[in-house]
N, C-alpha and C. Protein backbone atom coordinates (compact mmCIF):
# COMPACT_ATOMS: atom_id res chain seq x y z
N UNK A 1 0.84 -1.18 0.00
CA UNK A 1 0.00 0.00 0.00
C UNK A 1 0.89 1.24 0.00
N UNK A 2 0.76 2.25 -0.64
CA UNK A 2 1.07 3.53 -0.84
C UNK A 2 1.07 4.04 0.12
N UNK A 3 1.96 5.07 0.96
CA UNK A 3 1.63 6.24 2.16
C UNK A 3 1.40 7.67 0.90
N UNK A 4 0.32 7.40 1.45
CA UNK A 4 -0.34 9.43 0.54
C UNK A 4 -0.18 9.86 1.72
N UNK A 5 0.88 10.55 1.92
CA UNK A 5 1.06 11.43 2.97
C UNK A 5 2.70 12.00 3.06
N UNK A 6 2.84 13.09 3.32
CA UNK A 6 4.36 13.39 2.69
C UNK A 6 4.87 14.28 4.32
N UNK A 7 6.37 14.42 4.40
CA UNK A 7 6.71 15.50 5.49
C UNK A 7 6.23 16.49 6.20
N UNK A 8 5.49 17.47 5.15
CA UNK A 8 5.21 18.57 5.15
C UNK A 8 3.58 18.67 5.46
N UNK A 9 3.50 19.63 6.90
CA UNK A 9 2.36 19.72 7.15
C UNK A 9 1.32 20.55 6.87
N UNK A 10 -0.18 20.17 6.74
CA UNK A 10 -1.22 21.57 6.48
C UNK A 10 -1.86 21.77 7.32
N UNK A 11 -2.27 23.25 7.47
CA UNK A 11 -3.37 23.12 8.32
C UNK A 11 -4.61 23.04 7.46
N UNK A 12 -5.48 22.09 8.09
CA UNK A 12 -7.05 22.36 7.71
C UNK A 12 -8.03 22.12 8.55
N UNK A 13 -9.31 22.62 7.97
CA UNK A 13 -10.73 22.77 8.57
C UNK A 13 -11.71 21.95 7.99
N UNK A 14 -12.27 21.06 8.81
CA UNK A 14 -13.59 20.56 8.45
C UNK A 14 -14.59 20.80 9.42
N UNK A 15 -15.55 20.44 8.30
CA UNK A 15 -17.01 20.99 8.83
C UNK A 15 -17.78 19.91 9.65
N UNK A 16 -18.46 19.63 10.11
CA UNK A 16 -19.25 18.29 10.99
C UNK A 16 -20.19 18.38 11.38
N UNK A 17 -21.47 17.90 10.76
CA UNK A 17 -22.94 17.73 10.87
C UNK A 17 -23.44 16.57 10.77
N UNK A 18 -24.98 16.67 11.99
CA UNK A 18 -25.59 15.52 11.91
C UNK A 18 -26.58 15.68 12.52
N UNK A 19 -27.89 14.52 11.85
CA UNK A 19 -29.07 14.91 12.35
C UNK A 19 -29.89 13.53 12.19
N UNK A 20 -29.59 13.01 12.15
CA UNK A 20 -29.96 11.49 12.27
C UNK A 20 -29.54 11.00 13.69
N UNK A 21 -30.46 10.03 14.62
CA UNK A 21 -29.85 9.29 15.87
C UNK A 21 -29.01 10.49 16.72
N UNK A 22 -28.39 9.97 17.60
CA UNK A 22 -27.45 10.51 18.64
C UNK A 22 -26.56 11.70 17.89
N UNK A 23 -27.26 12.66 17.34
CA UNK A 23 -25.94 13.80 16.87
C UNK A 23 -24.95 14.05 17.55
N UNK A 24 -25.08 14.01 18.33
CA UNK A 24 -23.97 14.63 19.30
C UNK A 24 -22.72 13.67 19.91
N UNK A 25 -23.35 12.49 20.04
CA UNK A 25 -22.04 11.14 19.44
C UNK A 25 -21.60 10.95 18.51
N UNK A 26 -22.45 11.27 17.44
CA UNK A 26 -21.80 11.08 16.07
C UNK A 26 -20.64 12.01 15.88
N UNK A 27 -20.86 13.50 16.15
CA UNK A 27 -20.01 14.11 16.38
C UNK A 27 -18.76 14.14 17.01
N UNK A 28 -18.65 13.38 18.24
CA UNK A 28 -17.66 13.06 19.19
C UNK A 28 -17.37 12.10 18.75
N UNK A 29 -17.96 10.90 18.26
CA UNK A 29 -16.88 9.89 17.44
C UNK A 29 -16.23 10.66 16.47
N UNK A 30 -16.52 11.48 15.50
CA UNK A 30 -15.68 11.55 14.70
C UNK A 30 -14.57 12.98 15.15
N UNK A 31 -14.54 13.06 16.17
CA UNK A 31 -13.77 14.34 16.72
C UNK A 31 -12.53 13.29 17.21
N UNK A 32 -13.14 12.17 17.89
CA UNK A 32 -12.25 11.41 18.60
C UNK A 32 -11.39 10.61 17.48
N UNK A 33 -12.01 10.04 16.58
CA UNK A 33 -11.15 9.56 15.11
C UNK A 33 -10.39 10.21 14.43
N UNK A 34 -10.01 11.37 14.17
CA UNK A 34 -9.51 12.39 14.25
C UNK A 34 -8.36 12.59 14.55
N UNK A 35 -8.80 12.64 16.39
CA UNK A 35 -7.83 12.86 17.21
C UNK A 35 -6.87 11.76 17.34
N UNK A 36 -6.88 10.69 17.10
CA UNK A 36 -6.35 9.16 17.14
C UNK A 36 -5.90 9.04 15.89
N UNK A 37 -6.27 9.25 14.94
CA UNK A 37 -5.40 9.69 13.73
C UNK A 37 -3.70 9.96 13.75
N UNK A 38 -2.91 8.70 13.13
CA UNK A 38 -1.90 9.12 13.48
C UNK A 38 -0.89 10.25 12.64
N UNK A 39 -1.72 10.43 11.62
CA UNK A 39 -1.45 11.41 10.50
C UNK A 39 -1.88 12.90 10.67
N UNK A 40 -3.01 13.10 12.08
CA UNK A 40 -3.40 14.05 12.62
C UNK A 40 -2.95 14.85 13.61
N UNK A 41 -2.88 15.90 14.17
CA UNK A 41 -2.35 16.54 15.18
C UNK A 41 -2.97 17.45 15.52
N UNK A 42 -2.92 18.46 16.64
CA UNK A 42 -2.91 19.51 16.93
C UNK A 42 -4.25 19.85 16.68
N UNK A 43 -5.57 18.85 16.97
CA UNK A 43 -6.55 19.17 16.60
C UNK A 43 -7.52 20.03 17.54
N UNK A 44 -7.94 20.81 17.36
CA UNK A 44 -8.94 21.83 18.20
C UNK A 44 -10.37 22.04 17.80
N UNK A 45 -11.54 22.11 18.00
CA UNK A 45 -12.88 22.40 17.67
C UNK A 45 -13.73 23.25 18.43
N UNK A 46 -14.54 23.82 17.77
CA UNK A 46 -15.43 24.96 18.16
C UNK A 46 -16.46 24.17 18.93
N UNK A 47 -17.59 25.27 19.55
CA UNK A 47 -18.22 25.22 20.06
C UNK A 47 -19.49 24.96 18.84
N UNK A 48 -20.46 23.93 19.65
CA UNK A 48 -21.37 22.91 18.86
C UNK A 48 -22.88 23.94 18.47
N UNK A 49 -23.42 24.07 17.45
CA UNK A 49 -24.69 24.78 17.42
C UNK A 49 -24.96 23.96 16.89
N UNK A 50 -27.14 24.10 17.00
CA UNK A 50 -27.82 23.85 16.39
C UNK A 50 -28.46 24.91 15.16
N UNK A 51 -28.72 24.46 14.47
CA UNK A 51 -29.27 25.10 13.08
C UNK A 51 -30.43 24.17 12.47
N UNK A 52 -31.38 24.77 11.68
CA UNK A 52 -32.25 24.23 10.68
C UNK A 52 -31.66 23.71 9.71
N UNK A 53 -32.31 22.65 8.88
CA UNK A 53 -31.51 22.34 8.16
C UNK A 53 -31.43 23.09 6.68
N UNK A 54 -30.22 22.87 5.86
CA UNK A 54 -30.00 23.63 4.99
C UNK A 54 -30.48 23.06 3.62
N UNK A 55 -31.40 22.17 3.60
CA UNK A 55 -32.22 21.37 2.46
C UNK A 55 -33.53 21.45 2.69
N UNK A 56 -34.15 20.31 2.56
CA UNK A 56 -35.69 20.01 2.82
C UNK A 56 -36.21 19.71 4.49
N UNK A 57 -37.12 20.56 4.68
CA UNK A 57 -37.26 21.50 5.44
C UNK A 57 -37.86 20.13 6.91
N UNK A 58 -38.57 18.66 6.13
CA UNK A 58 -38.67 17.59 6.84
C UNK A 58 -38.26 17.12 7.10
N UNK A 59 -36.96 17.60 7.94
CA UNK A 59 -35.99 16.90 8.84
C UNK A 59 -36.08 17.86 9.96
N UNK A 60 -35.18 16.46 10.74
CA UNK A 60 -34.72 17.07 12.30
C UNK A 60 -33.65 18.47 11.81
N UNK A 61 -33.43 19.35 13.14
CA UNK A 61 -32.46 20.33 12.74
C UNK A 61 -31.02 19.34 13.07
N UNK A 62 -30.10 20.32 12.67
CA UNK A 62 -28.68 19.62 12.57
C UNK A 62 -27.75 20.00 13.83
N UNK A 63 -27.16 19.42 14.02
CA UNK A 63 -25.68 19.57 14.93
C UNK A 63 -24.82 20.01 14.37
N UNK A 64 -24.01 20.87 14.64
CA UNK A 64 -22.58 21.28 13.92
C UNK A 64 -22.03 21.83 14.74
N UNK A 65 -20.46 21.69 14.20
CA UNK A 65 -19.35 21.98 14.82
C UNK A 65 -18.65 21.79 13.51
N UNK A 66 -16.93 22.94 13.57
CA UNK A 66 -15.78 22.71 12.58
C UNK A 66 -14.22 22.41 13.24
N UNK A 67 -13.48 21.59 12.99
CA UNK A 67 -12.37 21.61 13.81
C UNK A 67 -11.59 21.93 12.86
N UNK A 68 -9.97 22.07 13.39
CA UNK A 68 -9.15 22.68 12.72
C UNK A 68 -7.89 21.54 12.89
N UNK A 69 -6.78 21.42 12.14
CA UNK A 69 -5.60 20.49 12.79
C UNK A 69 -4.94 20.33 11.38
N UNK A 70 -3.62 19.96 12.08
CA UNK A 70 -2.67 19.91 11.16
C UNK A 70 -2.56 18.26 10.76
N UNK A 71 -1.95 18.24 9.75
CA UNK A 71 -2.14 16.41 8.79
C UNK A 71 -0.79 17.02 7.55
N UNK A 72 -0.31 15.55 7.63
CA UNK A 72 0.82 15.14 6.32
C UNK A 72 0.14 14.53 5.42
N UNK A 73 -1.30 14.13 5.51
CA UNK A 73 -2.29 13.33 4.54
C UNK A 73 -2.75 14.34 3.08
N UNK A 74 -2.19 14.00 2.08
CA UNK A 74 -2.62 14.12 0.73
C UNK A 74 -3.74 14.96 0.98
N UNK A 75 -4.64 15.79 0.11
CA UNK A 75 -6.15 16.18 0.21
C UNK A 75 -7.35 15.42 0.14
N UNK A 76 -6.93 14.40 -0.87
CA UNK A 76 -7.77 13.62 -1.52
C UNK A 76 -8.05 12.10 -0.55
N UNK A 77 -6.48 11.53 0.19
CA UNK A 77 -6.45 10.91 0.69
C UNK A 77 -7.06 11.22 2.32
N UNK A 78 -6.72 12.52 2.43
CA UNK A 78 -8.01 12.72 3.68
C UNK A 78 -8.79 12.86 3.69
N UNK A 79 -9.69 13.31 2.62
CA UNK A 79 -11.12 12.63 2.05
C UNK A 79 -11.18 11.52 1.83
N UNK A 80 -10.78 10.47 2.00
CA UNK A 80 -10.74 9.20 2.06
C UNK A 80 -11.47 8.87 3.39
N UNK A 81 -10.17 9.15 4.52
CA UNK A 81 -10.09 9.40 5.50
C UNK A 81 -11.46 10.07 6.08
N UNK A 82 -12.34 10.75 5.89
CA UNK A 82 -13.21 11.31 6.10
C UNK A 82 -14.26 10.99 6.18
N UNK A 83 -14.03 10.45 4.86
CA UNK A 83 -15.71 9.47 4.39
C UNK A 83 -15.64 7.76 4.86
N UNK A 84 -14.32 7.70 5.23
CA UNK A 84 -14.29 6.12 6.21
C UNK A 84 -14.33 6.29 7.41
N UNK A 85 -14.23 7.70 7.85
CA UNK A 85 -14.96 8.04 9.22
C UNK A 85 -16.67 8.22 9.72
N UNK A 86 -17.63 8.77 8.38
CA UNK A 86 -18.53 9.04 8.00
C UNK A 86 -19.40 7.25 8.33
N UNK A 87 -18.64 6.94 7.11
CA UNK A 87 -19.33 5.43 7.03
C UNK A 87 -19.34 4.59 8.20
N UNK A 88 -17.94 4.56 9.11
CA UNK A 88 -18.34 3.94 10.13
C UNK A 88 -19.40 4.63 11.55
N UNK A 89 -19.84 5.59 11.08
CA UNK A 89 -20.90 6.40 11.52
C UNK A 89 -21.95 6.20 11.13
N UNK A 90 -22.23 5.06 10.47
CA UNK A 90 -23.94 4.73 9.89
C UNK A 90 -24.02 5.58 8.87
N UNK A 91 -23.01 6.52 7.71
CA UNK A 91 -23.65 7.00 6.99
C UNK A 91 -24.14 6.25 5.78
N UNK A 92 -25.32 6.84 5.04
CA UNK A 92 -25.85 5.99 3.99
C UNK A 92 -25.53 6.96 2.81
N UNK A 93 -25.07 6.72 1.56
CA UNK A 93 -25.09 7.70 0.15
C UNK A 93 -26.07 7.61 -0.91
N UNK A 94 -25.86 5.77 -0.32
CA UNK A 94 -26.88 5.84 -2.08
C UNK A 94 -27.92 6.16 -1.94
N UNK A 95 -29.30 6.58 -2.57
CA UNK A 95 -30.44 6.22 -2.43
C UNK A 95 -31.16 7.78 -1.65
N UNK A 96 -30.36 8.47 -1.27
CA UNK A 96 -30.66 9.49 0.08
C UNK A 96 -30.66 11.05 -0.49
N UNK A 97 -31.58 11.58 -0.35
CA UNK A 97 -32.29 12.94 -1.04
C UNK A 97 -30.75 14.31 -0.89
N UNK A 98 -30.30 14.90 -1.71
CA UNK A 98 -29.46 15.50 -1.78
C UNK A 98 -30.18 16.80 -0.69
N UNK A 99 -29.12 16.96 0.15
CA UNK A 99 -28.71 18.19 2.05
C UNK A 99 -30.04 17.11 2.18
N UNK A 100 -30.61 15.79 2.22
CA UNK A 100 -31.07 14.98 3.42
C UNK A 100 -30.82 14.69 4.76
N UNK A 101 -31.61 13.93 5.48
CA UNK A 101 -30.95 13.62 6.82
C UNK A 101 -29.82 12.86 7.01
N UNK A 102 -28.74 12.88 7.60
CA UNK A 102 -27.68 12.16 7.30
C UNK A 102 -27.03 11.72 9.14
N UNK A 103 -26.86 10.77 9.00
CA UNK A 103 -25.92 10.66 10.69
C UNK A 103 -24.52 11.13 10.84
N UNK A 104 -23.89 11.71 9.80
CA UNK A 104 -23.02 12.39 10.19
C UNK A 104 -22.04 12.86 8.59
N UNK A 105 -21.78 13.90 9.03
CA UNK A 105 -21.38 14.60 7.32
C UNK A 105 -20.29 15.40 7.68
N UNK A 106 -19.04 14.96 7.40
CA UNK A 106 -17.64 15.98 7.25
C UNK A 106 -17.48 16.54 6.06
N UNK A 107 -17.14 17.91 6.07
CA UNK A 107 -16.85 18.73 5.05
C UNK A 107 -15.39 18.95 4.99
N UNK A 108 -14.29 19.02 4.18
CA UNK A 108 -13.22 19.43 4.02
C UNK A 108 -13.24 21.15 3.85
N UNK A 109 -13.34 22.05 4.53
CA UNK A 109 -13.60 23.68 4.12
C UNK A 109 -11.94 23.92 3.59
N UNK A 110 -10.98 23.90 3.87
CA UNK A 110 -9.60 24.36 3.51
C UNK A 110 -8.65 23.63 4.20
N UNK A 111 -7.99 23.45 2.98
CA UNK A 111 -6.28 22.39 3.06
C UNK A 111 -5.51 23.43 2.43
N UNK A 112 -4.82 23.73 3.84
CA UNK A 112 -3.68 24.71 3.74
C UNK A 112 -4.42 25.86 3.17
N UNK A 113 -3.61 26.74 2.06
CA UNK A 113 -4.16 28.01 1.19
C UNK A 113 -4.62 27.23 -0.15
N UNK A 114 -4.21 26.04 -0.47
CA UNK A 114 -4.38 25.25 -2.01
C UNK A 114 -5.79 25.46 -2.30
N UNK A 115 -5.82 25.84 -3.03
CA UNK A 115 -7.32 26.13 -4.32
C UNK A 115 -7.17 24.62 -5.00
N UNK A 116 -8.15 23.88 -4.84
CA UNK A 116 -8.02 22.03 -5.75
C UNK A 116 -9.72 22.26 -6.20
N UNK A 117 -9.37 21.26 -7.13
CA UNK A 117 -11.01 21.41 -7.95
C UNK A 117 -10.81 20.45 -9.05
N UNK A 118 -10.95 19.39 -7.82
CA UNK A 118 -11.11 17.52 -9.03
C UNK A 118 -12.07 17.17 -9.01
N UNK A 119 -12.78 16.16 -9.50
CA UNK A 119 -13.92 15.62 -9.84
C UNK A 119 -14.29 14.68 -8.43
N UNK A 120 -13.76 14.80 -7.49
CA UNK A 120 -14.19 14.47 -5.97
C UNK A 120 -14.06 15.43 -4.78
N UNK A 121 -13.17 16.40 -5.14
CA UNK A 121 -12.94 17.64 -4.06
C UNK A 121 -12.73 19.15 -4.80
N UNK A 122 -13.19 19.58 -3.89
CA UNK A 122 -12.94 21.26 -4.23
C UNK A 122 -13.29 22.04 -3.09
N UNK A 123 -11.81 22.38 -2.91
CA UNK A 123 -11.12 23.03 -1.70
C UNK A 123 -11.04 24.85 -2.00
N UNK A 124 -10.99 25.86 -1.01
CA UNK A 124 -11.97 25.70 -0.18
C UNK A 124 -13.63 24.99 -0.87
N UNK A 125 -14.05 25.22 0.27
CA UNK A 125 -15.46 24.13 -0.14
C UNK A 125 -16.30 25.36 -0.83
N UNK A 126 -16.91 25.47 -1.89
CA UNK A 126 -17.58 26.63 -2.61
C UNK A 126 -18.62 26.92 -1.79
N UNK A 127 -19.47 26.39 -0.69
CA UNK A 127 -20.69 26.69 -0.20
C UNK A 127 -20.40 27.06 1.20
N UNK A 128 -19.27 27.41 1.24
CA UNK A 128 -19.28 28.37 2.96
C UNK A 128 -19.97 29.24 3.45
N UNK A 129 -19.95 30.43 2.14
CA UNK A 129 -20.90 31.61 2.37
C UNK A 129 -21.39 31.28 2.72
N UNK A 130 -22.37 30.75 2.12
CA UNK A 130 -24.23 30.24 2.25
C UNK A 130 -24.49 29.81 3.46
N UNK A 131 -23.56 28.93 4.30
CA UNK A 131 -23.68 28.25 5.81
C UNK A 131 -23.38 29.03 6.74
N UNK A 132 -24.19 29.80 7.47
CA UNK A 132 -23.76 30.02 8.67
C UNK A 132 -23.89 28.89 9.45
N UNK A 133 -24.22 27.68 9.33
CA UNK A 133 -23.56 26.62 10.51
C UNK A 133 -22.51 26.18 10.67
N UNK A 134 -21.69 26.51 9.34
CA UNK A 134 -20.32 26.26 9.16
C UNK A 134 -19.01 27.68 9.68
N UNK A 135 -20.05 28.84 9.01
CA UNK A 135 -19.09 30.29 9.47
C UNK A 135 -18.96 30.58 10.82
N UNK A 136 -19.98 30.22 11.73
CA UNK A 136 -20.25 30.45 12.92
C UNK A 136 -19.35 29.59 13.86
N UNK A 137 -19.34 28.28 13.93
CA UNK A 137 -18.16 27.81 14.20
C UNK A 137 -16.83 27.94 13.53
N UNK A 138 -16.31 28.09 12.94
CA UNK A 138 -15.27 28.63 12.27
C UNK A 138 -14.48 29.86 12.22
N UNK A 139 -15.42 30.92 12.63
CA UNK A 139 -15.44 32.00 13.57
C UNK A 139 -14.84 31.76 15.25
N UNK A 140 -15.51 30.68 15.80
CA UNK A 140 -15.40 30.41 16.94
C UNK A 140 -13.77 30.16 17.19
N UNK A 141 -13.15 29.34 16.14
CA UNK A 141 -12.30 28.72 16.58
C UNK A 141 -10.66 29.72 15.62
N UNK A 142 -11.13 30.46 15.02
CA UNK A 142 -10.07 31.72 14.32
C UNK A 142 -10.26 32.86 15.60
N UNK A 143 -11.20 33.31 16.44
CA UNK A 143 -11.11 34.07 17.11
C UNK A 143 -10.74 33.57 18.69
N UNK A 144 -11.03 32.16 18.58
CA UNK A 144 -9.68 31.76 20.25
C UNK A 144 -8.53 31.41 19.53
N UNK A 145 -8.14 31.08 18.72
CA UNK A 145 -6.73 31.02 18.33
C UNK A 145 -6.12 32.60 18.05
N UNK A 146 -6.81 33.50 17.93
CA UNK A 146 -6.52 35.07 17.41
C UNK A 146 -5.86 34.51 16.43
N UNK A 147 -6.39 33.96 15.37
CA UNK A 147 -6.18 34.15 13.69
C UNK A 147 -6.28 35.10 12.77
N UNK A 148 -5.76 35.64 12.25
CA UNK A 148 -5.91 36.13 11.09
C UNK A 148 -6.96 35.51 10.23
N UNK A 149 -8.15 36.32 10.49
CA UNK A 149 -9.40 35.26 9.17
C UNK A 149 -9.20 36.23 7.96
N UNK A 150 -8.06 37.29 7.67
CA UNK A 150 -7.98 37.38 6.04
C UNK A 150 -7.62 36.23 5.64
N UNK A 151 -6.59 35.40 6.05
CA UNK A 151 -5.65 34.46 5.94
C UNK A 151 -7.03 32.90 4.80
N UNK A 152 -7.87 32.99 5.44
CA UNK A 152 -9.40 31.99 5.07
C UNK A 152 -9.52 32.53 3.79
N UNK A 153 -8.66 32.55 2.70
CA UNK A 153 -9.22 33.32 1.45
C UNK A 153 -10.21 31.91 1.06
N UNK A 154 -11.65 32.21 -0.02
CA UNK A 154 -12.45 31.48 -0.44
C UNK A 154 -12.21 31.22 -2.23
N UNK A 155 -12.15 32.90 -2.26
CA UNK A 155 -11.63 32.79 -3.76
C UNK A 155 -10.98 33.92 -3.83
N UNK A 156 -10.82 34.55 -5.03
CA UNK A 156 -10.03 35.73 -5.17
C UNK A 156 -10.72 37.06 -4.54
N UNK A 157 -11.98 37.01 -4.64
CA UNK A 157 -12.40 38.41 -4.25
C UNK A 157 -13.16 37.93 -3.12
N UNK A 158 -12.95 36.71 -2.47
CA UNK A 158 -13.88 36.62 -1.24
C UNK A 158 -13.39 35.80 -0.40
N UNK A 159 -13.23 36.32 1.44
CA UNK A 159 -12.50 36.24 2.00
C UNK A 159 -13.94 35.53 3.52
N UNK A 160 -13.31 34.92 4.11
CA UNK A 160 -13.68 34.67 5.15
C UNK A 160 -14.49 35.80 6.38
N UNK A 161 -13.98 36.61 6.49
CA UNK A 161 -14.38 38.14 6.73
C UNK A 161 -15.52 38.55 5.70
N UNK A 162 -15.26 38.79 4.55
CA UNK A 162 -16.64 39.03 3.92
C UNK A 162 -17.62 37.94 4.03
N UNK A 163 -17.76 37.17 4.15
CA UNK A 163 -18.86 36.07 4.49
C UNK A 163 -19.23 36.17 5.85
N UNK A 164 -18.66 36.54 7.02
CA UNK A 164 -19.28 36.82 7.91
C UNK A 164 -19.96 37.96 8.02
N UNK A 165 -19.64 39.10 7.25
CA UNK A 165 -20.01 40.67 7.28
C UNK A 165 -21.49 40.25 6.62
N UNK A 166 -21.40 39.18 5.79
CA UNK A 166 -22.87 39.25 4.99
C UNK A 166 -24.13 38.39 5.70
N UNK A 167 -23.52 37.55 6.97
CA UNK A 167 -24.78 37.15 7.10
C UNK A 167 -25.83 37.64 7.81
N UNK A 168 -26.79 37.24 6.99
CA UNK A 168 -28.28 38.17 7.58
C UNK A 168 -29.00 37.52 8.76
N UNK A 169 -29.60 38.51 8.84
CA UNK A 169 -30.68 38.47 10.60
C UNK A 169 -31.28 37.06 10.26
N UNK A 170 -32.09 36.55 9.06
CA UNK A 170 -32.27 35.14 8.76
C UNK A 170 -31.50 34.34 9.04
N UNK A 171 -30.32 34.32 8.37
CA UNK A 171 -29.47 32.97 8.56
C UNK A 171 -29.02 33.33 10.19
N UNK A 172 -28.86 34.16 10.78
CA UNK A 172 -28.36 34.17 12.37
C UNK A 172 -29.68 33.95 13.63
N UNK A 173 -31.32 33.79 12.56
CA UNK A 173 -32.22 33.58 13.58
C UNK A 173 -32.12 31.89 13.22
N UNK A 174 -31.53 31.57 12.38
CA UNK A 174 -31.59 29.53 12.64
C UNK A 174 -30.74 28.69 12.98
N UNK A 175 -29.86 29.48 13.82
CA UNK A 175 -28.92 28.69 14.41
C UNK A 175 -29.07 29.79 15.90
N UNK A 176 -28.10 28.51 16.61
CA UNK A 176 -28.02 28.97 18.08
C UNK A 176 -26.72 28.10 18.51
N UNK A 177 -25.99 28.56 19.30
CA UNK A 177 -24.86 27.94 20.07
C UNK A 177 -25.18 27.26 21.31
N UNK A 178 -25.35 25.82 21.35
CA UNK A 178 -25.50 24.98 22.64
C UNK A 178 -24.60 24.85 23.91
């Protein structure tokens, strides 16, 4: 077997939702898989909100939280990594209504500063704006580290900072911090 994983470390952020069964285990298993990760380090996570969900409207609301940590793991290969964390979480793919209910859903938001855009990933994740369940924790955890959130570029003209400046009284009345 191949090591996809090289010297040199990144930092990145993923996202973590769930709304199926025990959210809030689902969550802590995969915080704790993570953390046990021996390709992982230095991992830290925000504080957990609830939100509505960001699809069809007949579901439970969601759990979320984003952690942050450094990895020698490939991009692609920690999406691997991600979604074999997912799966041993009861998640289901096939068959299941796209932003459905799911028992647990990691997002890759940013590996390192790299802009990637393959036919399985695309880094940063294009739908940050749109989530304040994702900005809000992510926020949480750039402002106890005192980060630099210019540093969160999304694309060229849009920055981590502008996505928080834009969200509205809507998206901040459907979430709440637990």
């Amino acid at each position: 077997m191949t090591d996809l994983s090289s010297d040199k470390t990144v930092i990145c952020y993923v996202a973590l939702g769930s709304n199926l069964g025990d959210s809030k285990k689902y969550l802590q298993n995969a915080i704790v898989a993570l953390q046990d990760h021996t390709k992982i380090s230095h991992l830290i996570y925000s504080h957990v909100y609830q939100s509505k969900p960001h699809g069809p409207q007949d579901q439970p609301d969601y759990i979320n939280a984003v952690v942050r940590f450094e990895t020698s793991l490939q991009a692609e290969t920690l999406l691997d990594e991600l979604q074999e964390i997912e799966n041993n979480n009861k998640r289901v793919r096939k068959g299941v209504e796209r932003w459905g209910a799911r028992t647990l859903d990691l997002d890759l938001l940013f590996y390192g500063d790299e802009q990637i855009n393959t036919q399985r990933l695309t880094v940063p994740h294009p739908r940050i704006c749109e989530r304040a369940f994702v900005l809000l924790p992510l926020h949480d955890i750039v402002t106890e580290l005192e980060l630099d959130a210019s540093d969160l570029i999304i694309t060229k003209q849009t920055t981590f900072n502008n996505c928080i400046d834009a969200l509205s009284e809507s998206d901040l009345k459907n979430i709440k911090r637990l």
